[in-house]
Protein backbone atom coordinates (compact mmCIF):
# COMPACT_ATOMS: atom_id res chain seq x y z
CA UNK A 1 51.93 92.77 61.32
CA UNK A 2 51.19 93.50 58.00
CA UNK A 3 49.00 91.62 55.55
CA UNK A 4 50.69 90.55 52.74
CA UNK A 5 47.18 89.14 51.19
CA UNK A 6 43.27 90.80 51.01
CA UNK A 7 40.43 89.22 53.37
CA UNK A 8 38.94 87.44 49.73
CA UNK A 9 42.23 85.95 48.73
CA UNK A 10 41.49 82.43 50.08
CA UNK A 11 38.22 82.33 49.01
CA UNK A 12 39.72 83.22 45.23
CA UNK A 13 41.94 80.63 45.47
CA UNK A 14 39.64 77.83 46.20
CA UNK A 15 37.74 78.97 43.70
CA UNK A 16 40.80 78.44 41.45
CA UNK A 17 41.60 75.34 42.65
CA UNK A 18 37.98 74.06 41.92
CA UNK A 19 37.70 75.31 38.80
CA UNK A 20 40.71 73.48 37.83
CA UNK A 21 39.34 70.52 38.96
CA UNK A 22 36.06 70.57 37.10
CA UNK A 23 36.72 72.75 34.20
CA UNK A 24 38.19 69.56 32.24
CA UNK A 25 35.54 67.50 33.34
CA UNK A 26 32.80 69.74 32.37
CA UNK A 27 34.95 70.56 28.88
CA UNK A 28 35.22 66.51 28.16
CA UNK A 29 31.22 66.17 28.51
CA UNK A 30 30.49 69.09 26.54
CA UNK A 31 32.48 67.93 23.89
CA UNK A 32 31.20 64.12 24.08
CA UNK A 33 27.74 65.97 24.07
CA UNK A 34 28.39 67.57 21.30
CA UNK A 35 29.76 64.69 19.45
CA UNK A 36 27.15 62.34 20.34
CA UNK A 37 24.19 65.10 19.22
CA UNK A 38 22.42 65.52 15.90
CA UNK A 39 24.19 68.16 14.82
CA UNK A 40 26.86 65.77 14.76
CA UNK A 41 25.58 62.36 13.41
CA UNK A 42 22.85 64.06 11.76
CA UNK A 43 20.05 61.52 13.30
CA UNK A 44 16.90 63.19 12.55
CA UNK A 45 18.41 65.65 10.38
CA UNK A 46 15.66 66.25 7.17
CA UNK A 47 17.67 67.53 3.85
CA UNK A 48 16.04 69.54 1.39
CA UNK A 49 16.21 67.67 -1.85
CA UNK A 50 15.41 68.82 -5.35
CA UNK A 51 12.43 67.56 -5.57
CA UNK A 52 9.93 66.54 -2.10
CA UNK A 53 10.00 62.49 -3.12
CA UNK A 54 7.25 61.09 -0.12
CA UNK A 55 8.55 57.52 1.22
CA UNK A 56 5.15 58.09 3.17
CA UNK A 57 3.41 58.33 -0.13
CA UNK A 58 5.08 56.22 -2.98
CA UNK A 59 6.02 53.29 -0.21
CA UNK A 60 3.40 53.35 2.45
CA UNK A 61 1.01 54.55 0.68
CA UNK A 62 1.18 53.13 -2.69
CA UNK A 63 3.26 49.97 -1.73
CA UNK A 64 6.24 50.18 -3.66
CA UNK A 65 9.12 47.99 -2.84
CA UNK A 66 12.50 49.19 -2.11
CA UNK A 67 14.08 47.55 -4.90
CA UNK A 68 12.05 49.23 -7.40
CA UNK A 69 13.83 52.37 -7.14
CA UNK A 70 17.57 51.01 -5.23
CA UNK A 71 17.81 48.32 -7.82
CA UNK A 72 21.19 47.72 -6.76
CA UNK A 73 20.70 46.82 -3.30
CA UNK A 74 20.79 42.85 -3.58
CA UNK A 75 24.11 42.76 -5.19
CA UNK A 76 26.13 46.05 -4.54
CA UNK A 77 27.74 48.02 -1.51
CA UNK A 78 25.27 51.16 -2.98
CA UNK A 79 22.20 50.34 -2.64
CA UNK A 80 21.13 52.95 -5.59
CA UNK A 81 19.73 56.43 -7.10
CA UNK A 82 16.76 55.40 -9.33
CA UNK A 83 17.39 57.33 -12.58
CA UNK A 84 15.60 59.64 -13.98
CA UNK A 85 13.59 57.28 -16.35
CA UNK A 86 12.61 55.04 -13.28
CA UNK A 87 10.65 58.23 -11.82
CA UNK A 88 9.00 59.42 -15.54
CA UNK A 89 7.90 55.39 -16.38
CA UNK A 90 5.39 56.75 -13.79
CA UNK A 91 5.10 60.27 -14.12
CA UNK A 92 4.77 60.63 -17.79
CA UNK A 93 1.28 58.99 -17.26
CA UNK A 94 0.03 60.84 -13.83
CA UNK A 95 1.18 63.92 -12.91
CA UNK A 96 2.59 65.15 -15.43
CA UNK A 97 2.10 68.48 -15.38
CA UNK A 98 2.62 68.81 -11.69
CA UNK A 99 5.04 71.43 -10.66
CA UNK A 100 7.07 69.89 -8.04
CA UNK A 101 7.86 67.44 -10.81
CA UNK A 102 9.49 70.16 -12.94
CA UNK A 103 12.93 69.34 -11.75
CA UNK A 104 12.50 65.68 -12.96
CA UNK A 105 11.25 67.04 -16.13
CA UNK A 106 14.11 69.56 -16.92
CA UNK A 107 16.26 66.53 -16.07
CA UNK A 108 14.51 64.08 -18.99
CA UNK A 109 14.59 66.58 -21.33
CA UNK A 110 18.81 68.00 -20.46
CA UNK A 111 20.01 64.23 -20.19
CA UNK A 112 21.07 65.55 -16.48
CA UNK A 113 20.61 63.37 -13.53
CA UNK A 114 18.83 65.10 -10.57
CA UNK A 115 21.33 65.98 -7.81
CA UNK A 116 20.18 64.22 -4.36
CA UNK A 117 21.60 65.34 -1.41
CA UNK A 118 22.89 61.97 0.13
CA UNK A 119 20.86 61.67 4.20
CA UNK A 120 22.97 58.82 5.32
CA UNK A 121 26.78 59.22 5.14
CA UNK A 122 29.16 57.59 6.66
CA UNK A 123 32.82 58.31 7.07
CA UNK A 124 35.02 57.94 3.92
CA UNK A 125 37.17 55.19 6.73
CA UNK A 126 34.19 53.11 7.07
CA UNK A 127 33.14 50.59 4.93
CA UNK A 128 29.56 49.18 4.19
CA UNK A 129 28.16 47.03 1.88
CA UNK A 130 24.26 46.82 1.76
CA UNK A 131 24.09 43.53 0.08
CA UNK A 132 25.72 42.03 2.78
CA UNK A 133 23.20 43.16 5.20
CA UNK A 134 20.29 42.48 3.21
CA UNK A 135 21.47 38.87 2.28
CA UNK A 136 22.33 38.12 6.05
CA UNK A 137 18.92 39.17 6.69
CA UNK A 138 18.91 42.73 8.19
CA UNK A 139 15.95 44.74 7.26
CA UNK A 140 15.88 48.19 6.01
CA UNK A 141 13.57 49.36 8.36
CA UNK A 142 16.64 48.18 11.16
CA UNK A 143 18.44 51.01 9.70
CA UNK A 144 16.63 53.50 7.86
CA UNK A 145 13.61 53.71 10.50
CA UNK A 146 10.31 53.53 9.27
CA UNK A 147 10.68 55.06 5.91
CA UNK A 148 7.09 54.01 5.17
CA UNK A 149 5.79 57.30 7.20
CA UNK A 150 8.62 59.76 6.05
CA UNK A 151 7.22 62.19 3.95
CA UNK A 152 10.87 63.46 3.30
CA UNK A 153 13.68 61.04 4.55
CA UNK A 154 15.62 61.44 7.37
CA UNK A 155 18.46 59.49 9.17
CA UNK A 156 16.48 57.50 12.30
CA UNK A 157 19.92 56.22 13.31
CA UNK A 158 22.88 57.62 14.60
CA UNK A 159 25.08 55.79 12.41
CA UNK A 160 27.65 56.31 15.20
CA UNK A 161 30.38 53.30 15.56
CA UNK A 162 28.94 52.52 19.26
CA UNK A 163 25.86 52.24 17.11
CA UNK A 164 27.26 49.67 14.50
CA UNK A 165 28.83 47.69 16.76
CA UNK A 166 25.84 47.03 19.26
CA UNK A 167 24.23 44.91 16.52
CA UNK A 168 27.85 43.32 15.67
CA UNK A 169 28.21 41.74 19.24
CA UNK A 170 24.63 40.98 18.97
CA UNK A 171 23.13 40.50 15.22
CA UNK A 172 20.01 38.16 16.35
CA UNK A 173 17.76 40.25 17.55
CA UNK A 174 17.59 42.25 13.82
CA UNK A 175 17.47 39.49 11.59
CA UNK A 176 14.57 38.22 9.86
CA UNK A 177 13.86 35.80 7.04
CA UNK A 178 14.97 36.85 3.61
CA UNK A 179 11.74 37.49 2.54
CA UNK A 180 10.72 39.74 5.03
CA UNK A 181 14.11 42.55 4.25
CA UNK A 182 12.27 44.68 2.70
CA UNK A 183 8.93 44.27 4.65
CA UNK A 184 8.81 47.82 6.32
CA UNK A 185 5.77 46.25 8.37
CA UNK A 186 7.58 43.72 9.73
CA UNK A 187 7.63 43.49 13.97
CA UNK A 188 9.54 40.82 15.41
CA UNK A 189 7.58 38.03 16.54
CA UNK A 190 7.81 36.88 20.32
CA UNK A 191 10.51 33.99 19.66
CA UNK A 192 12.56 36.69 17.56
CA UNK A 193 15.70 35.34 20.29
CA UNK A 194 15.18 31.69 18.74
CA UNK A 195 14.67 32.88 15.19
CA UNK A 196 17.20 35.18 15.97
CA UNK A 197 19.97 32.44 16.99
CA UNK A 198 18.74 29.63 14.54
CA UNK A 199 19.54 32.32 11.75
CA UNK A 200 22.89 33.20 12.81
CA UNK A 201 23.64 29.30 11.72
CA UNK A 202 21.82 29.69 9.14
CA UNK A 203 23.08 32.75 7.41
CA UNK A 204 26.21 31.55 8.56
CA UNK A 205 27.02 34.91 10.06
CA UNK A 206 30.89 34.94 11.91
CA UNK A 207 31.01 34.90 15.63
CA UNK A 208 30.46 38.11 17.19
CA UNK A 209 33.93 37.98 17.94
CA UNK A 210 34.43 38.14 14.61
CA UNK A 211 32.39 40.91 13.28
CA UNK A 212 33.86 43.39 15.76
CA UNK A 213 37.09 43.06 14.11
CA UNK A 214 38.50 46.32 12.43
CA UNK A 215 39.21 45.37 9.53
CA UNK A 216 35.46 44.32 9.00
CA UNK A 217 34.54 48.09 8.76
CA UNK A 218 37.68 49.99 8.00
CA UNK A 219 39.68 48.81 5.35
């Protein structure tokens, strides 16, 4: 008789076979692994900036509210850049010679805003409006982390849509009274679930049903 195939052909085909079997599977989690990484949502991702602005310093350390720099956060989608003159009503009294703060400097004197490099961006599909938030009573803490310790920001959050939505279904649990937004202290208390629920009513915030929607985010 003779043989048509080698001794190892079986064994190469099973190996075929199963390969074809778990090749896509393996490719699909790679990919979702990939896509759910930082290199992808940029969650802990530190950008160099033009000049090394401390969170850790100006707001934890020296107590400066949010609002003082992101003036437009209470009534805009942006919350705000703080221009140039906002950082020199300080800095042409202390530090004024410093020369980290050269770039802010050059900037004052050429009439040229300083160029940030934006750390949270979202989609140009998605839609977000920070007043919104902050008037419903989400803190900026809930999304930004604890920018009180950052020394240079970075995005705490994933920002991913899963991400989004998780407080959509569910808003209680993040929202606080109005005058704690932009307390980046702030720990929810042990009846946060009551608080949580009474402020839904109060806030009149839609049904969760509601703010899963699509055309809440993408417009």
């Amino acid at each position: 008789m003779v043989q048509i195939f080698r001794p190892g052909a079986d064994t190469v085909v099973r190996f075929v076979l199963a390969s074809l079997a778990t090749v896509p599977v393996f490719a699909v989690g790679g990919a979702y692994a990939v896509w759910r990484s930082p290199y992808v949502t940029g969650q802990g991702v530190t950008r160099e900036q033009p000049v090394p602005f401390s969170h850790a310093h100006h707001v934890g350390g020296l107590g400066l509210d949010c609002r003082y720099c992101h003036t437009a956060v209470e009534k805009a989608a942006f919350a705000g850049i703080p221009p140039t003159d906002t950082c020199m009503s300080c800095h042409s009294q202390i530090w004024t010679n410093a020369p980290m703060l050269a770039p802010v400097r050059t900037s004052l004197a050429e009439g040229r805003p300083l160029r940030w490099r934006r750390v949270h961006t979202l989609p140009g599909y998605v839609y977000f409006n920070h007043a919104v938030h902050v008037a419903k009573g989400v803190g900026c803490t809930t999304c930004h982390g604890e920018i009180q310790t950052m020394k240079l920001v970075r995005q705490a959050a994933p920002l991913t849509m899963g991400w989004c939505l998780d407080c959509h279904r569910d808003p209680a649990p993040n929202l606080r009274a109005r005058d704690a937004v932009f307390d980046t202290a702030w720990t929810a208390p042990a009846d946060q679930a009551a608080l949580g629920e009474q402020r839904l009513k109060e806030y009149h915030i839609r049904s969760p049903e509601r703010l899963s929607e699509c055309s809440l985010c993408h417009r």
